[in-house]
PDB file of N, CA and C in Angstrom:
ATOM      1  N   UNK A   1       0.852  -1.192   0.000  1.00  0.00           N
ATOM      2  CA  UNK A   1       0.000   0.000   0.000  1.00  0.00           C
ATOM      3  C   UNK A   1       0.886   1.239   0.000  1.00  0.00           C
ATOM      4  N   UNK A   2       0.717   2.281  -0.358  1.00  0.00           N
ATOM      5  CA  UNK A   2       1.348   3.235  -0.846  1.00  0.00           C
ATOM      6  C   UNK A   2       0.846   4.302   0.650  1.00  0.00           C
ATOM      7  N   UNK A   3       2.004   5.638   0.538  1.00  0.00           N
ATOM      8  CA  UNK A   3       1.925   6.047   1.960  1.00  0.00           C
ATOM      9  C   UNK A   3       0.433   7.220   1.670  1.00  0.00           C
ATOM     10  N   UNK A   4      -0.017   7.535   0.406  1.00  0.00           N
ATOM     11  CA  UNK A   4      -0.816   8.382   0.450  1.00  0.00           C
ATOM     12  C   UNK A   4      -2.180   7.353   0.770  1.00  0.00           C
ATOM     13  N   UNK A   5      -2.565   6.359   0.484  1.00  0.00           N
ATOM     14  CA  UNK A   5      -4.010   5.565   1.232  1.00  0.00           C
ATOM     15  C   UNK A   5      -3.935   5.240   2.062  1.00  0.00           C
ATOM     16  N   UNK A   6      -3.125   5.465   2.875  1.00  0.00           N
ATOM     17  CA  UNK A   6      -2.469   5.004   3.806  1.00  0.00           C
ATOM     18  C   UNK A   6      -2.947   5.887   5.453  1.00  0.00           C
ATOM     19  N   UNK A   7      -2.951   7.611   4.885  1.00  0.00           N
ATOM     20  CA  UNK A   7      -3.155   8.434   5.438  1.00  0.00           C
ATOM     21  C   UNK A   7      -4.309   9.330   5.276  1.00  0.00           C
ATOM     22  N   UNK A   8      -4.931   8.821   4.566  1.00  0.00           N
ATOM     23  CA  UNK A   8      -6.706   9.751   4.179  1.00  0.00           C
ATOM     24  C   UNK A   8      -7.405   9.769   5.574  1.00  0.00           C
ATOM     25  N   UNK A   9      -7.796  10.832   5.699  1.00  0.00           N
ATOM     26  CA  UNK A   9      -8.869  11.409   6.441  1.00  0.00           C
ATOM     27  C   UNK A   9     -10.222  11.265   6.255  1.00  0.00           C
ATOM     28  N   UNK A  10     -10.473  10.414   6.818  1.00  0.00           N
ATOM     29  CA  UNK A  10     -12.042   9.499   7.238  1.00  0.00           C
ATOM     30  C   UNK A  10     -13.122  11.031   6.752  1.00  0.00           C
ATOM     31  N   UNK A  11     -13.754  10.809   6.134  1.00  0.00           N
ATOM     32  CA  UNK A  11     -14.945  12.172   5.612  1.00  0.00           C
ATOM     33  C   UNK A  11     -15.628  12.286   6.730  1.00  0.00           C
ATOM     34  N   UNK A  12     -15.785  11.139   7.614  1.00  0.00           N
ATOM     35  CA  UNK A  12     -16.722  11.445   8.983  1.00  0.00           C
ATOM     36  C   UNK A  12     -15.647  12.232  10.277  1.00  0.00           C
ATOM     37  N   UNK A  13     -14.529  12.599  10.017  1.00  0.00           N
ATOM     38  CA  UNK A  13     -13.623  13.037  10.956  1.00  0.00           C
ATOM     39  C   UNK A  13     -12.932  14.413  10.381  1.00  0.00           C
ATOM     40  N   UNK A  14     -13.656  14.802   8.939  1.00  0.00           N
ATOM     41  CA  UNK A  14     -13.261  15.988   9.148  1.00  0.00           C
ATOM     42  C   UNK A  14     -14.527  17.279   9.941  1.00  0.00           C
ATOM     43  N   UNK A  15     -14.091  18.498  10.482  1.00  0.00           N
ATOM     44  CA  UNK A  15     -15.025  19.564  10.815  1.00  0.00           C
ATOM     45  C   UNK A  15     -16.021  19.974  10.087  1.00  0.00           C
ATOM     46  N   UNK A  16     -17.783  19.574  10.329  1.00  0.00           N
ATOM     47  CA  UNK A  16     -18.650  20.200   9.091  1.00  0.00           C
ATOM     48  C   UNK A  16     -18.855  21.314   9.269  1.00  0.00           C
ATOM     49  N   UNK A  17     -18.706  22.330  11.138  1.00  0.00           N
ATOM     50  CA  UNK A  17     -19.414  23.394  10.982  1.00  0.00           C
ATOM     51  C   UNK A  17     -18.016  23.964  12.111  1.00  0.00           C
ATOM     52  N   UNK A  18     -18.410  25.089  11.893  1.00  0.00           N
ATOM     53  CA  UNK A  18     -17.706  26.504  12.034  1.00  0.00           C
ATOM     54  C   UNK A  18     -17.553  26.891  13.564  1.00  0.00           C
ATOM     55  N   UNK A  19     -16.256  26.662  14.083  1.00  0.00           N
ATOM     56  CA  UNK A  19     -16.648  26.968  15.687  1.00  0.00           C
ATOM     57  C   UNK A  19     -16.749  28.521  15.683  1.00  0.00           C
ATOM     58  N   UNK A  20     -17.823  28.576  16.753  1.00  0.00           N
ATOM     59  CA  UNK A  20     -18.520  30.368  16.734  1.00  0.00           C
ATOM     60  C   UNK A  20     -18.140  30.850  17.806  1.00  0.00           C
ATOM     61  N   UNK A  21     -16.771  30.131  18.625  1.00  0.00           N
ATOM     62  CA  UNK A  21     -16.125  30.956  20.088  1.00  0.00           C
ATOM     63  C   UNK A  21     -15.890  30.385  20.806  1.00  0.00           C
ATOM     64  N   UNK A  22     -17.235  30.168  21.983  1.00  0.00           N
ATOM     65  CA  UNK A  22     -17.495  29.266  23.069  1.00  0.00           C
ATOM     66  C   UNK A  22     -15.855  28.434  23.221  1.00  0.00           C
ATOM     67  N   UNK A  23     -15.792  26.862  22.131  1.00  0.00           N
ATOM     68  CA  UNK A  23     -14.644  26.226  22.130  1.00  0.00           C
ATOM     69  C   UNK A  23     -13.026  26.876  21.776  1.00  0.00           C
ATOM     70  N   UNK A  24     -12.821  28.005  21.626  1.00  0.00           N
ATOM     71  CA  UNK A  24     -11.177  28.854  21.365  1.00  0.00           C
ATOM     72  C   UNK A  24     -11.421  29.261  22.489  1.00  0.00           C
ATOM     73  N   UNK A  25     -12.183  29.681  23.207  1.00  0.00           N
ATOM     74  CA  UNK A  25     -12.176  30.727  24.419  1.00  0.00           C
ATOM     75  C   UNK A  25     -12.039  29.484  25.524  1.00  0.00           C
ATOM     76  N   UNK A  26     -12.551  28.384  25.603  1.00  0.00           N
ATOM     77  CA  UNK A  26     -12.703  27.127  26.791  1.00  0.00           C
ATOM     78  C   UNK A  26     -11.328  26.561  26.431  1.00  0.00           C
ATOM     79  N   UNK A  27     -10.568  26.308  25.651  1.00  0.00           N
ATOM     80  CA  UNK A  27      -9.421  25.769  25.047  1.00  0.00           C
ATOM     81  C   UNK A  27      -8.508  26.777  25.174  1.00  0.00           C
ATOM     82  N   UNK A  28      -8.426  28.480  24.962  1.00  0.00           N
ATOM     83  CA  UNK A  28      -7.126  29.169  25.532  1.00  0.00           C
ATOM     84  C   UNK A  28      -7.410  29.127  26.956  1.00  0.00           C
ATOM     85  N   UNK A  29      -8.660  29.041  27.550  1.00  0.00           N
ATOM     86  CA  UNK A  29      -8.728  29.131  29.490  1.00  0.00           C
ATOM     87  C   UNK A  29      -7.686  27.748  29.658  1.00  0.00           C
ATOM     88  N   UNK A  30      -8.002  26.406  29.162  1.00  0.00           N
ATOM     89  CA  UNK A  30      -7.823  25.047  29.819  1.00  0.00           C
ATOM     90  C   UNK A  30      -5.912  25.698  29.078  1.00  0.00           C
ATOM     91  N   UNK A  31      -5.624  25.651  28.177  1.00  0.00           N
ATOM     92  CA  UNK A  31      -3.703  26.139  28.106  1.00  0.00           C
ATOM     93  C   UNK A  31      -3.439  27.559  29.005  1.00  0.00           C
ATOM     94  N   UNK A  32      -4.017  28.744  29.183  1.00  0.00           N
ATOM     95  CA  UNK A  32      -3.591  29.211  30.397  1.00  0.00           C
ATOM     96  C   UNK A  32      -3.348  28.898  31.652  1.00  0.00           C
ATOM     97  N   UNK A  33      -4.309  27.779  32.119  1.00  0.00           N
ATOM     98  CA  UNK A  33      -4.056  27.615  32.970  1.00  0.00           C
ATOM     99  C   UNK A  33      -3.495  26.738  33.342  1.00  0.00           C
ATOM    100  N   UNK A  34      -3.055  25.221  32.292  1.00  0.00           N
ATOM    101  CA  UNK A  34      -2.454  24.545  32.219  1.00  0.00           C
ATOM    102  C   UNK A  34      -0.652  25.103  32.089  1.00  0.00           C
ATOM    103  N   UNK A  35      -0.314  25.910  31.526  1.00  0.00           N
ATOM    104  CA  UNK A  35       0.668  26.513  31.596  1.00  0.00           C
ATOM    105  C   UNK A  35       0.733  27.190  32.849  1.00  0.00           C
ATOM    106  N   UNK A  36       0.061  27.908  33.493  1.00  0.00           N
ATOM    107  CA  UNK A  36       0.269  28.588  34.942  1.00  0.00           C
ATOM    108  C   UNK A  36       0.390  27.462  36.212  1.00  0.00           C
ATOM    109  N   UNK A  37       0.021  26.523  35.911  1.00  0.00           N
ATOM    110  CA  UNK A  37       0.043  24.950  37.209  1.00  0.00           C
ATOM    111  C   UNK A  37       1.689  24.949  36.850  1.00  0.00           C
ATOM    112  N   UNK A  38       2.454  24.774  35.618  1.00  0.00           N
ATOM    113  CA  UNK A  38       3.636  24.125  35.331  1.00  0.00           C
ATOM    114  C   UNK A  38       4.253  25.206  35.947  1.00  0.00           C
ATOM    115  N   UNK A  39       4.096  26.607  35.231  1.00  0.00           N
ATOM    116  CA  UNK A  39       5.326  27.817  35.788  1.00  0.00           C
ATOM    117  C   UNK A  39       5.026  27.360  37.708  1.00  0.00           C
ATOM    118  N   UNK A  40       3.571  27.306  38.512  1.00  0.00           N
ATOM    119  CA  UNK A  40       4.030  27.570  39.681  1.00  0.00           C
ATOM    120  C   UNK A  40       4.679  26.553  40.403  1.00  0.00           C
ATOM    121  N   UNK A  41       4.223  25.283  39.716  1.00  0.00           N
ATOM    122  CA  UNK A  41       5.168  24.256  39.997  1.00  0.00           C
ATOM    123  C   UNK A  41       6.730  24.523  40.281  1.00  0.00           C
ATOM    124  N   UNK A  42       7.182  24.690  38.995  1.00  0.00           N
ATOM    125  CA  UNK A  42       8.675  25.188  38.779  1.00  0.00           C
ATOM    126  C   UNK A  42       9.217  25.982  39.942  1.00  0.00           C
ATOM    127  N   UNK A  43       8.187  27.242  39.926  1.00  0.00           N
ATOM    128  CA  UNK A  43       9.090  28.310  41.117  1.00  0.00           C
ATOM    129  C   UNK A  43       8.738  27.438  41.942  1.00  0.00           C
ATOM    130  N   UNK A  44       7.714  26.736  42.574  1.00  0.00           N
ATOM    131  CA  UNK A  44       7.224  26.544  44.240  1.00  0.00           C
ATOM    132  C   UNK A  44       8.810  25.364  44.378  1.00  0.00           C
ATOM    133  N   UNK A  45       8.904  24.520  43.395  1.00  0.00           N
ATOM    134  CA  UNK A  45      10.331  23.602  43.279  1.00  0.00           C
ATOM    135  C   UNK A  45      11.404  23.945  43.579  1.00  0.00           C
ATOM    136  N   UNK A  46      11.654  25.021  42.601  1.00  0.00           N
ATOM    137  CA  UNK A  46      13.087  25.645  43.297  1.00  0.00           C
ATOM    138  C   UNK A  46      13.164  26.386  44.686  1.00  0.00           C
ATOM    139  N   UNK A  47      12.035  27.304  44.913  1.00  0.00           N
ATOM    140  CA  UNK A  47      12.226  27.389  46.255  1.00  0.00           C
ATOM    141  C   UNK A  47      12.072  26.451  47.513  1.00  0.00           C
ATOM    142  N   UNK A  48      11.331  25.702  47.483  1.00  0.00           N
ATOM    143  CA  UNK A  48      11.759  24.102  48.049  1.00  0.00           C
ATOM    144  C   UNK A  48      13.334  23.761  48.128  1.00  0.00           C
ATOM    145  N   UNK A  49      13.815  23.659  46.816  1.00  0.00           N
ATOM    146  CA  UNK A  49      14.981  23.428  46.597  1.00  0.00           C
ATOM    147  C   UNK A  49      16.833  24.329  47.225  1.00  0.00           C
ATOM    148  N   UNK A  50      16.097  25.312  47.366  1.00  0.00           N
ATOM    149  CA  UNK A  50      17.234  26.378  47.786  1.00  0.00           C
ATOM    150  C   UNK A  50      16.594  26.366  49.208  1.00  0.00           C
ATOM    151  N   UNK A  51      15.740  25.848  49.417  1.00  0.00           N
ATOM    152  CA  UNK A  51      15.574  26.421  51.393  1.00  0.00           C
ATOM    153  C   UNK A  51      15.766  25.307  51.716  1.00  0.00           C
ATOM    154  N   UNK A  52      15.816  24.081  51.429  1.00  0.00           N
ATOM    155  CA  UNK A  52      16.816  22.998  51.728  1.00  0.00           C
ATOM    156  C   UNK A  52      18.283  22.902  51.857  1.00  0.00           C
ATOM    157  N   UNK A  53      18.577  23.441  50.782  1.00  0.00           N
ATOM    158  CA  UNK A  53      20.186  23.669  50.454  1.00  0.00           C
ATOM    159  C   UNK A  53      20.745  24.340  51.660  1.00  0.00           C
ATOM    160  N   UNK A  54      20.160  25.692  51.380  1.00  0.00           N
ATOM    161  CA  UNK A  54      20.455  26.507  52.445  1.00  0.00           C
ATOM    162  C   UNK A  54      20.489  26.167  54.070  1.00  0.00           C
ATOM    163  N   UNK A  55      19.463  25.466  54.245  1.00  0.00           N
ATOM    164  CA  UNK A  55      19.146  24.772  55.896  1.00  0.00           C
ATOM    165  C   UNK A  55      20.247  23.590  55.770  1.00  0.00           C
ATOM    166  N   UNK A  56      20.636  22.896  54.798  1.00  0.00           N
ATOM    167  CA  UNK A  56      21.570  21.852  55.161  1.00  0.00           C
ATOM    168  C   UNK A  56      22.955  22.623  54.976  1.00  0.00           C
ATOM    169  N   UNK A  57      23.390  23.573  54.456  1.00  0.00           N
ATOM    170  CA  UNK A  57      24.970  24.391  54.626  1.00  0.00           C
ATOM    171  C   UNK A  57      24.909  25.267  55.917  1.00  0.00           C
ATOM    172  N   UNK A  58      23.734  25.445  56.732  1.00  0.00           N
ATOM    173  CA  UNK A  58      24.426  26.263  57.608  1.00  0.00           C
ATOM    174  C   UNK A  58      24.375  27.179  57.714  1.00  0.00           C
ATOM    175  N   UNK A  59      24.905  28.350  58.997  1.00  0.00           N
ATOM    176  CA  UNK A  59      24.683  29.693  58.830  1.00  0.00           C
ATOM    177  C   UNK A  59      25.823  30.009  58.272  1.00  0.00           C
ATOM    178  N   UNK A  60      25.761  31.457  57.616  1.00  0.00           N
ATOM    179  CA  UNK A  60      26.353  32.178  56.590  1.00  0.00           C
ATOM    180  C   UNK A  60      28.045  32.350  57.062  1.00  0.00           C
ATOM    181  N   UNK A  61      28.658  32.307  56.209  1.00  0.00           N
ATOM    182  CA  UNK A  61      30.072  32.205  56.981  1.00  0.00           C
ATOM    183  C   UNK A  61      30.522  33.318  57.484  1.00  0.00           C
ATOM    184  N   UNK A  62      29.825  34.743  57.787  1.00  0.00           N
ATOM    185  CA  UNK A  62      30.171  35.728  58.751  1.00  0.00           C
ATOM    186  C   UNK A  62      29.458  36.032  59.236  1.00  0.00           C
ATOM    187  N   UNK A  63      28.586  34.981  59.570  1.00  0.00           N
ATOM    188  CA  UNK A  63      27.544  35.003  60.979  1.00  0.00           C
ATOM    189  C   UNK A  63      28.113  35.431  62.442  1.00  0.00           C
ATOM    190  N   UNK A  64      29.140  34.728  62.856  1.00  0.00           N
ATOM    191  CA  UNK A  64      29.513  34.992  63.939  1.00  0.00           C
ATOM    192  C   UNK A  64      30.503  36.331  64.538  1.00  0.00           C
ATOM    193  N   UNK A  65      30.866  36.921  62.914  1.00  0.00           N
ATOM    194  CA  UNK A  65      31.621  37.669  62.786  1.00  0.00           C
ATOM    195  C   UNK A  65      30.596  38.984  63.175  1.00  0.00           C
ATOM    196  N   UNK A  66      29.137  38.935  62.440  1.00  0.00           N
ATOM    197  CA  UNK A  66      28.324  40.232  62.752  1.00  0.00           C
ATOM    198  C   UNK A  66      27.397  39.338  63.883  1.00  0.00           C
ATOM    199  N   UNK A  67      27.263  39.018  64.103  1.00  0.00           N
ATOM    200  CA  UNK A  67      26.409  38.268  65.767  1.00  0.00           C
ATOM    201  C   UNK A  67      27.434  39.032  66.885  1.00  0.00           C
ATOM    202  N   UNK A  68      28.655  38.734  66.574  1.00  0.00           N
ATOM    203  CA  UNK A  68      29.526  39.511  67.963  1.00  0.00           C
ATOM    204  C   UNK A  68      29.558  40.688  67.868  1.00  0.00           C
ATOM    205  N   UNK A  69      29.135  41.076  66.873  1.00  0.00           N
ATOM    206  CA  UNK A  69      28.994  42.994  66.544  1.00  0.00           C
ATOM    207  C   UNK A  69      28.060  43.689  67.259  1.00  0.00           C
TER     208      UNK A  69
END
């Protein structure tokens, strides 16, 4: 079989009518906000990540230097 019959688009699976909004407007909400879960993910991660770090190195290495000040 050849690659073009191969790949036809079923006549019952193409679009007969005209989206009038409703679905672009419900579909950019569901990727805004699907994109805004990932970005807060990310930051809420790294800051997780650095206040760990930080709590396992310790206080700052001239802590004691301005504490006796």
């Amino acid at each position: 079989a050849s690659v073009s019959k191969q790949n036809v688009i079923p006549s019952l699976d193409l679009q007969q009518t005209v989206d009038q909004g409703p679905c672009t407007a419900i579909t950019a909400l569901l990727q805004y906000f699907l994109l805004s879960t990932f970005a807060w993910n990310i930051l809420y991660a790294a800051h997780v990540f650095f206040l760990i770090r930080n709590a396992l190195n310790g206080p700052p290495r001239a802590f004691r230097t301005i504490a006796m000040t």
